[in-house]
Protein backbone atom coordinates (compact mmCIF):
# COMPACT_ATOMS: atom_id res chain seq x y z
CA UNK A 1 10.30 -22.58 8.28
CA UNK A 2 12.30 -19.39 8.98
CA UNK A 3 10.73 -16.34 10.23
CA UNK A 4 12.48 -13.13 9.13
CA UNK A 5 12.24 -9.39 10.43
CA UNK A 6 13.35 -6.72 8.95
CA UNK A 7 13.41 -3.28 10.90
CA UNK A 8 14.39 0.38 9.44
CA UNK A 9 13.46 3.37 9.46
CA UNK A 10 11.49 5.34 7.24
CA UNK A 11 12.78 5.27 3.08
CA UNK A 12 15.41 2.51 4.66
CA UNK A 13 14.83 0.11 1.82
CA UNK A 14 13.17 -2.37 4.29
CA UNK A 15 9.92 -3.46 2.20
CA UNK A 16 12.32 -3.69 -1.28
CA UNK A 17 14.55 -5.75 0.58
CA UNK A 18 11.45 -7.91 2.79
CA UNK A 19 9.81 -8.14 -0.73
CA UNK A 20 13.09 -9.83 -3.01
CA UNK A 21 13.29 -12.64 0.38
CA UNK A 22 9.99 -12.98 0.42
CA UNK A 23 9.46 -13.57 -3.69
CA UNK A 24 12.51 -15.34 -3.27
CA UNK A 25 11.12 -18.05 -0.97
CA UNK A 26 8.06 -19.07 -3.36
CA UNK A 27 6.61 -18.23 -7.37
CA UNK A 28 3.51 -16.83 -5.55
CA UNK A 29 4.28 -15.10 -2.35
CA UNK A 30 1.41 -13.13 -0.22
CA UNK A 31 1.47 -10.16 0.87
CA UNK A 32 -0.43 -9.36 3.78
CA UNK A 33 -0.91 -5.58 3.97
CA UNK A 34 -1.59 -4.00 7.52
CA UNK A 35 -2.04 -0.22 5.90
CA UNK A 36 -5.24 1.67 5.98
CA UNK A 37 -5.39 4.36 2.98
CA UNK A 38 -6.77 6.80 4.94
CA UNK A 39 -5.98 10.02 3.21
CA UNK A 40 -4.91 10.63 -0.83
CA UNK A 41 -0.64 10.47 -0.33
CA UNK A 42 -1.67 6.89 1.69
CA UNK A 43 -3.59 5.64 -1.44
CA UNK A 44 -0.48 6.67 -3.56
CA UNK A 45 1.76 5.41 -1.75
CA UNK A 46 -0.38 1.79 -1.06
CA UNK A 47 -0.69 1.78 -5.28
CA UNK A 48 2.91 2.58 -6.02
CA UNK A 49 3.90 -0.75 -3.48
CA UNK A 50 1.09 -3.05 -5.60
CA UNK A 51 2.45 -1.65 -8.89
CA UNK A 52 6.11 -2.28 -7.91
CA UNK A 53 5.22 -5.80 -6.47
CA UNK A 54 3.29 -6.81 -9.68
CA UNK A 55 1.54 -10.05 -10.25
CA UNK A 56 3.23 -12.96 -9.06
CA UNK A 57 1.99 -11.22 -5.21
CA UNK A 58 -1.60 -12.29 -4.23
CA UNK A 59 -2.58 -9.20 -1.97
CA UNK A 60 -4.18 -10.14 1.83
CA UNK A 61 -5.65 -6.44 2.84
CA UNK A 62 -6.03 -7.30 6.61
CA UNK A 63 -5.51 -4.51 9.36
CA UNK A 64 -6.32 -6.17 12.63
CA UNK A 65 -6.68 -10.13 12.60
CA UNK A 66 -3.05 -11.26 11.10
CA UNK A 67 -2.48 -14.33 13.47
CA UNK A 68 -4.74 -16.74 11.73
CA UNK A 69 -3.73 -15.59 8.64
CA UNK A 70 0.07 -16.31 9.73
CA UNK A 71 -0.88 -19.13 11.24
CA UNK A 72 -2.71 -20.55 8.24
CA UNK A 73 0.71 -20.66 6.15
CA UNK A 74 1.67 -24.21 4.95
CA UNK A 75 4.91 -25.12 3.75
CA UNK A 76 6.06 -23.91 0.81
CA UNK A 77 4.60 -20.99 0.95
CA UNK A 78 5.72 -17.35 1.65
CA UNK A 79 3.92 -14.46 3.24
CA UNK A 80 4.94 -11.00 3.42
CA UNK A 81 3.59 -8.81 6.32
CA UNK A 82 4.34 -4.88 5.79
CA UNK A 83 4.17 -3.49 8.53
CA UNK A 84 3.48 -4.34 12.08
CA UNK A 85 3.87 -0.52 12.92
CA UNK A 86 0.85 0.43 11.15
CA UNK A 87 -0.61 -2.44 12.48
CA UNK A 88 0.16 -1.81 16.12
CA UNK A 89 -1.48 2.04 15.29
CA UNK A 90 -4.09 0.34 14.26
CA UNK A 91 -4.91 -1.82 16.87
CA UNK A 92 -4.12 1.50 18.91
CA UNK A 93 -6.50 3.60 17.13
CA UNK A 94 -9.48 0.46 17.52
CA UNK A 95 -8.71 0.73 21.37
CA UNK A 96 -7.67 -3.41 21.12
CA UNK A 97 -5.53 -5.26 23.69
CA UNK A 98 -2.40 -4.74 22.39
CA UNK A 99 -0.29 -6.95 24.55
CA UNK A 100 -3.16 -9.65 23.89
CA UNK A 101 -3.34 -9.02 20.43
CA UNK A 102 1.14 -9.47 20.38
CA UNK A 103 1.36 -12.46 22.47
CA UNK A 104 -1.46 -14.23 19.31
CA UNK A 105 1.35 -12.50 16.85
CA UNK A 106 4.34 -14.56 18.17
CA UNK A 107 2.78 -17.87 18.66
CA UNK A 108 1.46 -17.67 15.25
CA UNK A 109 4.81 -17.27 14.18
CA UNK A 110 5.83 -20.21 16.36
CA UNK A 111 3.51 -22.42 14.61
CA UNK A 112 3.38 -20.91 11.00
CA UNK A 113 5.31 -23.81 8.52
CA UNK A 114 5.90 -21.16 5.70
CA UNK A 115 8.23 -18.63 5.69
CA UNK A 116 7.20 -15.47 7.35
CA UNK A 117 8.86 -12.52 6.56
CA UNK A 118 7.94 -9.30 9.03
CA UNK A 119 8.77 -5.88 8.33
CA UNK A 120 8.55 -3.40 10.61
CA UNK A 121 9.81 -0.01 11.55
CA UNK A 122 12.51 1.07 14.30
CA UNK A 123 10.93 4.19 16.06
CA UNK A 124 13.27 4.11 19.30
CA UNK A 125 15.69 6.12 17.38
CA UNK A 126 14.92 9.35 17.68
CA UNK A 127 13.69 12.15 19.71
CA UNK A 128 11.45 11.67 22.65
CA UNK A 129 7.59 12.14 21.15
CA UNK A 130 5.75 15.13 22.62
CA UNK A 131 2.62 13.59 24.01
CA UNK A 132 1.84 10.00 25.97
CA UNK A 133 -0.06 8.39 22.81
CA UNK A 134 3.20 8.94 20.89
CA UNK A 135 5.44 7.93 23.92
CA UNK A 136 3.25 4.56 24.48
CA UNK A 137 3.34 3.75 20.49
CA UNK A 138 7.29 4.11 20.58
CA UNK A 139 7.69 2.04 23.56
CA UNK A 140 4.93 -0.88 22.50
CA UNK A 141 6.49 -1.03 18.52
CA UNK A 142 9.92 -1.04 20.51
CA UNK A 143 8.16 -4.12 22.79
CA UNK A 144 6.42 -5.88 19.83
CA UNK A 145 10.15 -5.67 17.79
CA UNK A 146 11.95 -7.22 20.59
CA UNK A 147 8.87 -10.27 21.06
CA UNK A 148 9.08 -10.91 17.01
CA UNK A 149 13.01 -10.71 17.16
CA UNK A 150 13.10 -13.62 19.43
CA UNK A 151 10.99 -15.84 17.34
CA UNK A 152 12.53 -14.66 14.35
CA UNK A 153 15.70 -16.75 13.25
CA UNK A 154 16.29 -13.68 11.02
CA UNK A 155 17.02 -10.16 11.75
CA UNK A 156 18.16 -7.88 9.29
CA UNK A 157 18.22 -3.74 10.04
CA UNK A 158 18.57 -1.67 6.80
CA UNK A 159 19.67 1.47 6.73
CA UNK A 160 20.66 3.76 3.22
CA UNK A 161 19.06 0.84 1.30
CA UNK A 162 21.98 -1.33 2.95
CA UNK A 163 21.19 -4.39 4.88
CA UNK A 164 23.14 -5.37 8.75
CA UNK A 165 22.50 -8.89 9.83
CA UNK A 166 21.71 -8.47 13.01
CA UNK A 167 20.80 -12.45 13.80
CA UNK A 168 20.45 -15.33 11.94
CA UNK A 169 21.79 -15.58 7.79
CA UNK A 170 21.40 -12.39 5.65
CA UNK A 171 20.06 -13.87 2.50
């Protein structure tokens, strides 16, 4: 089955878009959430997405260990992952093996038989960050985009709530 990504920036229109494929693709699609809610505006922002989803979604809270979970998908079913950004931070912030932790990513997208659709965000845009843990999490999420774009047969970048077909069929 296809594996999508779907990069923008921030307010880009990337989950709306991720989440009409994705509900598109089955009646009961998962989403497999990689945020933390580690302050109140997170929490908001984590209940305005469940609200806006409603429920036809079954929810997968999971902020490390996605690969089985990808992995695990059987045909005919969809599952949403939003986002590998905060997932990469969060493998950052837990001091994991990043490239180890990338390389279990892809190949469970090589072998998942649902369809996968990844959102993520496209840091590399702007200005150069300040300090070297900024610096390294621009250039790994720039990495990590690139690995999942090449197993992807999908690549959509939205910008203005607009989508670009980068690779693969935009629908």
């Amino acid at each position: 089955m296809p594996v999508s990504l779907i990069l923008g920036g921030a307010r880009s229109g990337k989950s709306d878009f991720a989440e009409r494929l994705a509900g598109s693709a089955c009646a009961r699609p998962i989403y497999l959430a990689t945020a933390r809610p580690g302050d109140a505006e997170m929490a908001e922002r984590i209940a305005r997405h469940k609200q806006r989803r409603g429920p036809a979604w079954q929810l997968v809270e999971e902020e490390l260990e996605i690969a089985p979970l990808i992995a695990a998908t059987k045909a005919g079913e969809a599952v949403l992952i939003d986002c590998l950004t905060l997932w990469l931070a969060n493998l950052m912030a837990a001091e994991r093996d990043t490239a180890a932790a990338s390389d279990k990513l892809v190949s469970a997208l090589d072998d998942a038989r649902g369809e996968v659709v990844v959102v993520s965000n496209e840091v590399g845009c702007g200005i150069v960050p300040d300090n070297a843990l900024a610096r390294r999490f621009r250039d790994e999420a720039g990495v990590l985009n690139q690995r999942v774009a090449e197993a992807a047969g999908r690549v959509v970048l939205m910008a203005a709530g607009l989508p670009l077909v980068l690779k693969g069929d935009g629908s």
